[in-house]
N, C-alpha and C. Protein backbone atom coordinates (compact mmCIF):
# COMPACT_ATOMS: atom_id res chain seq x y z
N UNK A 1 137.38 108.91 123.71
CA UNK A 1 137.43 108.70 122.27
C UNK A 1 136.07 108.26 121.74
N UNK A 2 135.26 107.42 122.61
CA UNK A 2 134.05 107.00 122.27
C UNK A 2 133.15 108.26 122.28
N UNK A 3 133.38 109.21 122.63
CA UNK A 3 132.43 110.06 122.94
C UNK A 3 132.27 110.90 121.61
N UNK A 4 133.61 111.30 120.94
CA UNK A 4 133.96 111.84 119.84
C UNK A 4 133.12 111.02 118.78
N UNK A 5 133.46 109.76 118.84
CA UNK A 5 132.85 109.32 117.72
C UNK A 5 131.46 109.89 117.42
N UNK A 6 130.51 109.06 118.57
CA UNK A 6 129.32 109.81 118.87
C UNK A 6 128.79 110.85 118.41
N UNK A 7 129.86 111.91 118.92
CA UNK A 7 129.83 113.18 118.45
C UNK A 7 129.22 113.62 116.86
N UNK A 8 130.59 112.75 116.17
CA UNK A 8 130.70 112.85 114.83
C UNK A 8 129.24 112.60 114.06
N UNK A 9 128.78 110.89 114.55
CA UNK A 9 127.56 110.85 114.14
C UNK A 9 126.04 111.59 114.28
N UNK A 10 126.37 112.07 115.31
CA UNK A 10 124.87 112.68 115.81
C UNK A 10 125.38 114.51 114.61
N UNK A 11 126.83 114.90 114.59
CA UNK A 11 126.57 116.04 113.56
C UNK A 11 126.66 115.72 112.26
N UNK A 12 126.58 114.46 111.90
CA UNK A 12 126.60 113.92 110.48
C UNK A 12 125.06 113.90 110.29
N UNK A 13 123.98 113.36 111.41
CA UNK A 13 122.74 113.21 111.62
C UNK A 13 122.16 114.79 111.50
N UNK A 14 122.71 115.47 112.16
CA UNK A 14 122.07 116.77 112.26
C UNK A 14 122.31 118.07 110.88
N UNK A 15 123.62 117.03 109.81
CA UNK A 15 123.77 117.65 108.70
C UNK A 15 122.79 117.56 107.54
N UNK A 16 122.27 116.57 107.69
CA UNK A 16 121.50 115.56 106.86
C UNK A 16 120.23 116.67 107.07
N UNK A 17 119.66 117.01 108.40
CA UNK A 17 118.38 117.91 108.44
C UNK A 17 118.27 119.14 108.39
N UNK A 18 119.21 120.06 107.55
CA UNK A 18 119.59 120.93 107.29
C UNK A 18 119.20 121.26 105.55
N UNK A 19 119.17 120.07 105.17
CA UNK A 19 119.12 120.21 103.77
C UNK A 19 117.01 119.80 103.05
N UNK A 20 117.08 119.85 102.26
CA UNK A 20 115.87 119.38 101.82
C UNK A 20 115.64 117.94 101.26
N UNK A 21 114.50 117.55 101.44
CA UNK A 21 115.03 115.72 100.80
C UNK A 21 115.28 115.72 99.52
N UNK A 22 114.86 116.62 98.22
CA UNK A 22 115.53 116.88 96.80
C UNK A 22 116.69 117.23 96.24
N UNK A 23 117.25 117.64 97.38
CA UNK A 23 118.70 118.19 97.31
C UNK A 23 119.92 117.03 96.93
N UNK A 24 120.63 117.83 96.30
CA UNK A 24 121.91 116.17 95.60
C UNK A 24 123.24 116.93 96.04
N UNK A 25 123.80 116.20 96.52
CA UNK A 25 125.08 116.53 96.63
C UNK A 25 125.96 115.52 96.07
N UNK A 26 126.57 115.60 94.75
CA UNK A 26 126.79 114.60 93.83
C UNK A 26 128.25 114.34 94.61
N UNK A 27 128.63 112.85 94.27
CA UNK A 27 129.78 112.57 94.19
C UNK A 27 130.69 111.53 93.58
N UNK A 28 131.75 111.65 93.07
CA UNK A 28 132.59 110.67 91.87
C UNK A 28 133.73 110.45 92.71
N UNK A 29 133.57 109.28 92.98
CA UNK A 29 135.50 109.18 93.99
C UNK A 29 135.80 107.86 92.66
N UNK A 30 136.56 107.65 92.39
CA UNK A 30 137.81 106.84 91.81
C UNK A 30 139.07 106.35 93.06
N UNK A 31 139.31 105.30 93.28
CA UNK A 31 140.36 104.56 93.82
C UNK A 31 140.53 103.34 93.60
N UNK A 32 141.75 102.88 93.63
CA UNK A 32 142.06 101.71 93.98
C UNK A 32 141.22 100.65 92.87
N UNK A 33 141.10 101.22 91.61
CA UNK A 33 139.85 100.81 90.64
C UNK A 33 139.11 100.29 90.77
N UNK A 34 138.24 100.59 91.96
CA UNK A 34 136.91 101.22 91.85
C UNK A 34 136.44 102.52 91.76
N UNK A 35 135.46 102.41 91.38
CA UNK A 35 134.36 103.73 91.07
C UNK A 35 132.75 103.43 92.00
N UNK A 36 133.30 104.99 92.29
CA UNK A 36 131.86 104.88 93.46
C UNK A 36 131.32 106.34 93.21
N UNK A 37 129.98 106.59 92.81
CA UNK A 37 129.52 107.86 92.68
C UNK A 37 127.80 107.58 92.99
N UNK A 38 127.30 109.02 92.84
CA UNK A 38 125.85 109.28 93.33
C UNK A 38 125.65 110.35 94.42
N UNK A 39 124.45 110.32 95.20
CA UNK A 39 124.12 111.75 95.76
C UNK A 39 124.66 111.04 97.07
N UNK A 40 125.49 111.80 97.55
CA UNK A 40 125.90 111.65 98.76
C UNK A 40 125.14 112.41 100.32
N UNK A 41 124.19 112.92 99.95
CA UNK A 41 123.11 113.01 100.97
C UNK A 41 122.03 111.76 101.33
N UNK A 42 121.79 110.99 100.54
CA UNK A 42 121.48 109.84 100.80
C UNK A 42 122.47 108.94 101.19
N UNK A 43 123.27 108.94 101.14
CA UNK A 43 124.31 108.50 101.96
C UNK A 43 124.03 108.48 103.35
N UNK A 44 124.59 109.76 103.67
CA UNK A 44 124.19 110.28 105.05
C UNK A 44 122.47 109.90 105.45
N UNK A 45 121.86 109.87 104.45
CA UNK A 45 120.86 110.04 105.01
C UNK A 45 120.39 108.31 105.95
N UNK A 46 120.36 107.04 104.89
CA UNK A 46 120.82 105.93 105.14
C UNK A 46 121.40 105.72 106.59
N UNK A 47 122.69 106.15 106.53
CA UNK A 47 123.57 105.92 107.72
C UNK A 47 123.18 107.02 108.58
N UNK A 48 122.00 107.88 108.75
CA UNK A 48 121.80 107.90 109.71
C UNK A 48 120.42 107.89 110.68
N UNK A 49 119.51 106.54 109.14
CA UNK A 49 118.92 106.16 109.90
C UNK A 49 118.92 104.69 109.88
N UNK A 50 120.17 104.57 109.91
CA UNK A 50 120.59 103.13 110.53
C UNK A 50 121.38 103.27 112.07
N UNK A 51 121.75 104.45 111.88
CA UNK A 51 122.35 105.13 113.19
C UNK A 51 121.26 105.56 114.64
N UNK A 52 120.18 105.57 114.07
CA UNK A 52 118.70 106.68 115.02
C UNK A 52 119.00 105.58 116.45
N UNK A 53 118.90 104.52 116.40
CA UNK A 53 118.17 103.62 117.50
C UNK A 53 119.68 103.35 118.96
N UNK A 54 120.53 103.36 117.62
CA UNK A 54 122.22 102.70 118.45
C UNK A 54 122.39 104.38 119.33
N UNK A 55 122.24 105.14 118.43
CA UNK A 55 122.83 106.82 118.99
C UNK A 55 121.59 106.82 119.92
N UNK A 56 120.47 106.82 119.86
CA UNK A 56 119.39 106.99 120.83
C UNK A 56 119.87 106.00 122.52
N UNK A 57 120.43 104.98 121.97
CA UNK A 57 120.67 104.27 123.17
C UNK A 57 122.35 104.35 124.26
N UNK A 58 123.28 104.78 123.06
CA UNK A 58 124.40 105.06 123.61
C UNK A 58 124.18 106.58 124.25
N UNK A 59 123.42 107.40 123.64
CA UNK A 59 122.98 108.74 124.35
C UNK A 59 122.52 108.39 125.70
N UNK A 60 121.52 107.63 126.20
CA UNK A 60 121.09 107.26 127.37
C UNK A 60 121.90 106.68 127.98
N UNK A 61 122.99 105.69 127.86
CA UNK A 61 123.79 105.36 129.04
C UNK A 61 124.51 106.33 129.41
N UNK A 62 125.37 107.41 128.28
CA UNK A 62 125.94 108.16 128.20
C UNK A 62 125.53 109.17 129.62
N UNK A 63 124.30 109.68 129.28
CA UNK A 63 123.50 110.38 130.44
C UNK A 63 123.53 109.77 131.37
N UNK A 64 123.50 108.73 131.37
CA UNK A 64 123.32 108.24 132.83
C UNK A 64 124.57 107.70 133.74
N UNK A 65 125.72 107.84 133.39
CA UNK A 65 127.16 107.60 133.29
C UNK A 65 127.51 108.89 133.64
N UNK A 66 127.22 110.24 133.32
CA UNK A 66 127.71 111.09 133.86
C UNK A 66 126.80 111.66 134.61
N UNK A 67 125.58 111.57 134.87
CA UNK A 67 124.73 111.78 135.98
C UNK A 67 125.59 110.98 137.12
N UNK A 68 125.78 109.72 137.10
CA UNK A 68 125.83 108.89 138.66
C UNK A 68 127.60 109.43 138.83
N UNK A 69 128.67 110.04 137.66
CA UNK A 69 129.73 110.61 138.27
C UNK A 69 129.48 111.85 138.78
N UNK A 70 128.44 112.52 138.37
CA UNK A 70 128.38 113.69 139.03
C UNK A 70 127.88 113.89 140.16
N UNK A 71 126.56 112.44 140.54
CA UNK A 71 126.14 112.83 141.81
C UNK A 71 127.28 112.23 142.81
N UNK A 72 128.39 111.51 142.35
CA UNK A 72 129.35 110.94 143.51
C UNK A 72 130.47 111.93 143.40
N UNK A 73 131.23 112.80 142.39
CA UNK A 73 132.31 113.51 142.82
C UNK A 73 131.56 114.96 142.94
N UNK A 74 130.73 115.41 141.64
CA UNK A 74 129.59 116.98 142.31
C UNK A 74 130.98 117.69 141.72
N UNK A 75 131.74 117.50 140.80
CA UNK A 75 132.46 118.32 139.84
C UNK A 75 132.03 118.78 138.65
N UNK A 76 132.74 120.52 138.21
CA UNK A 76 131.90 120.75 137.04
C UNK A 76 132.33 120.43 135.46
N UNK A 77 133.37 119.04 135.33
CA UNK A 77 133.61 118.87 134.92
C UNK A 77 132.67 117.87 134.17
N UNK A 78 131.62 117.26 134.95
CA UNK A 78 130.64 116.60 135.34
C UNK A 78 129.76 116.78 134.40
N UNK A 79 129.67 117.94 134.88
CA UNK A 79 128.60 118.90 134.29
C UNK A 79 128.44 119.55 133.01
N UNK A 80 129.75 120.07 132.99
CA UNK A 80 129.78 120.43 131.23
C UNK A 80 130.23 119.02 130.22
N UNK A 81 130.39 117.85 130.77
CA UNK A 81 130.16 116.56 130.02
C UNK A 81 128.43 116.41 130.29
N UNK A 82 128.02 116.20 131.11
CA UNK A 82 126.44 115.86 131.10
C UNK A 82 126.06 116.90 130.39
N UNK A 83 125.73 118.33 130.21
CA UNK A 83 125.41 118.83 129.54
C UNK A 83 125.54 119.05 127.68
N UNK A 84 126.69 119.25 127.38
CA UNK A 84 127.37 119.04 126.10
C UNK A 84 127.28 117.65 125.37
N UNK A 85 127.31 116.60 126.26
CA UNK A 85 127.22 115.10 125.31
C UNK A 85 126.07 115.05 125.30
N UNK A 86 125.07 115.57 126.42
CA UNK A 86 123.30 115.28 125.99
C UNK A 86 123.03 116.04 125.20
N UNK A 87 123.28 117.22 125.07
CA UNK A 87 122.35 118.35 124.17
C UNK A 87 123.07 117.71 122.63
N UNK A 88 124.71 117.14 122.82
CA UNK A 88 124.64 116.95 120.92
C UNK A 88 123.94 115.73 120.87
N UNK A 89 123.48 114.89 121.20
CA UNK A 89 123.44 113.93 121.06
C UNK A 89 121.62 113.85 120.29
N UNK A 90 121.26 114.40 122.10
CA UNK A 90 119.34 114.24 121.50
C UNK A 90 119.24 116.06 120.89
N UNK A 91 119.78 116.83 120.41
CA UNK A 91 118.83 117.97 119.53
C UNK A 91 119.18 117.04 118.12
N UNK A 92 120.58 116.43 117.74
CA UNK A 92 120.25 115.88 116.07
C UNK A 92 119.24 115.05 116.24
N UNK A 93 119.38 114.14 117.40
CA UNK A 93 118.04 112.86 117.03
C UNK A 93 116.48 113.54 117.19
N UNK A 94 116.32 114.45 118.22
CA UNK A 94 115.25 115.06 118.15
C UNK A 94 114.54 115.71 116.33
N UNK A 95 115.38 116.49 116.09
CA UNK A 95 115.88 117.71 114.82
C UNK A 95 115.58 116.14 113.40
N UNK A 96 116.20 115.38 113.80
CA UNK A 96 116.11 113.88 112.76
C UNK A 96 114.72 113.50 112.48
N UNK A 97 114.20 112.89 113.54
CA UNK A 97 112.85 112.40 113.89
C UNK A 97 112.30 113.36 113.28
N UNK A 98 112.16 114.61 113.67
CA UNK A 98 111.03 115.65 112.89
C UNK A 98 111.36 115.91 111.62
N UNK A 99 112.32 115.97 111.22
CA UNK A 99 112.80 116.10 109.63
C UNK A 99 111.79 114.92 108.54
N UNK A 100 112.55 113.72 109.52
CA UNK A 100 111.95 112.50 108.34
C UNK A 100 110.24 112.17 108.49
N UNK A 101 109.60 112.70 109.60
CA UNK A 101 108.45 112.70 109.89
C UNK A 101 107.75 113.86 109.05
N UNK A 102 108.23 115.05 108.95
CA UNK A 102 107.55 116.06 108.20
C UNK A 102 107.93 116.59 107.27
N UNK A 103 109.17 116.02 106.38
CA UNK A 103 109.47 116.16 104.69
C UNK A 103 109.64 114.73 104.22
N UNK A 104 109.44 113.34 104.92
CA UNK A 104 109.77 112.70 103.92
C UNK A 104 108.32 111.32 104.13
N UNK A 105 107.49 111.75 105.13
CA UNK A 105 106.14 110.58 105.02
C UNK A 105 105.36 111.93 105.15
C-alpha cells in the first residue's frame, strides 16, 4: 500500500513537468462553506517540491529493500518490483529537478 502511495506522488510530480510554469489550471471547489479556488498547478507544484527530498529518500530504501530480497530469494517478482518502483520513482524526480532548474531559475 505504501508503495502505491509513492507511486501516486512521484506521477503527481511528473504531472507538474509536463506543463509550462505559465500555465493555470483554474479551480473553484465550494464545500462544507468553505471556498477554495486558484491555479491548481501550483498546487501540485508546491507539494511537489515539498515532496522532492522525502520521495528521493523513500525511493532509496525502497531500492535497496528489494535489491537485498532479490539477492536472497533471486525471484522475478523481485525484479519487476526493483525495476518498476525505481524507474517511477527517480524518472519524475530526475524529469522534476530539470524542469525547475531550466524553466523556473
Amino acid at each position: 500500500m505504501f508503495r502505491y502511495l509513492v507511486l501516486f506522488f512521484s506521477l503527481a510530480m511528473l504531472t507538474v513537468t509536463f506543463n509550462s510554469p505559465g500555465s493555470e489550471w483554474p479551480i473553484d471547489f465550494k464545500a462544507f462553506g468553505y471556498h477554495a479556488h486558484g491555479n491548481f498547478l501550483y498546487w501540485l507544484f508546491f507539494a511537489s517540491l515539498i515532496s522532492f527530498v522525502p520521495l528521493m529518500i523513500v525511493g532509496i530504501i525502497l531500492i535497496a529493500s528489494d535489491l537485498t530480497s532479490f539477492v536472497k530469494d533471486k525471484k522475478s517478482k523481485h525484479i519487476v518490483r526493483l525495476l518498476f518502483f525505481s524507474l517511477a520513482i527517480f524518472i519524475p524526480l530526475y524529469r522534476f529537478n530539470a524542469w525547475v532548474f531550466s524553466e523556473k531559475f
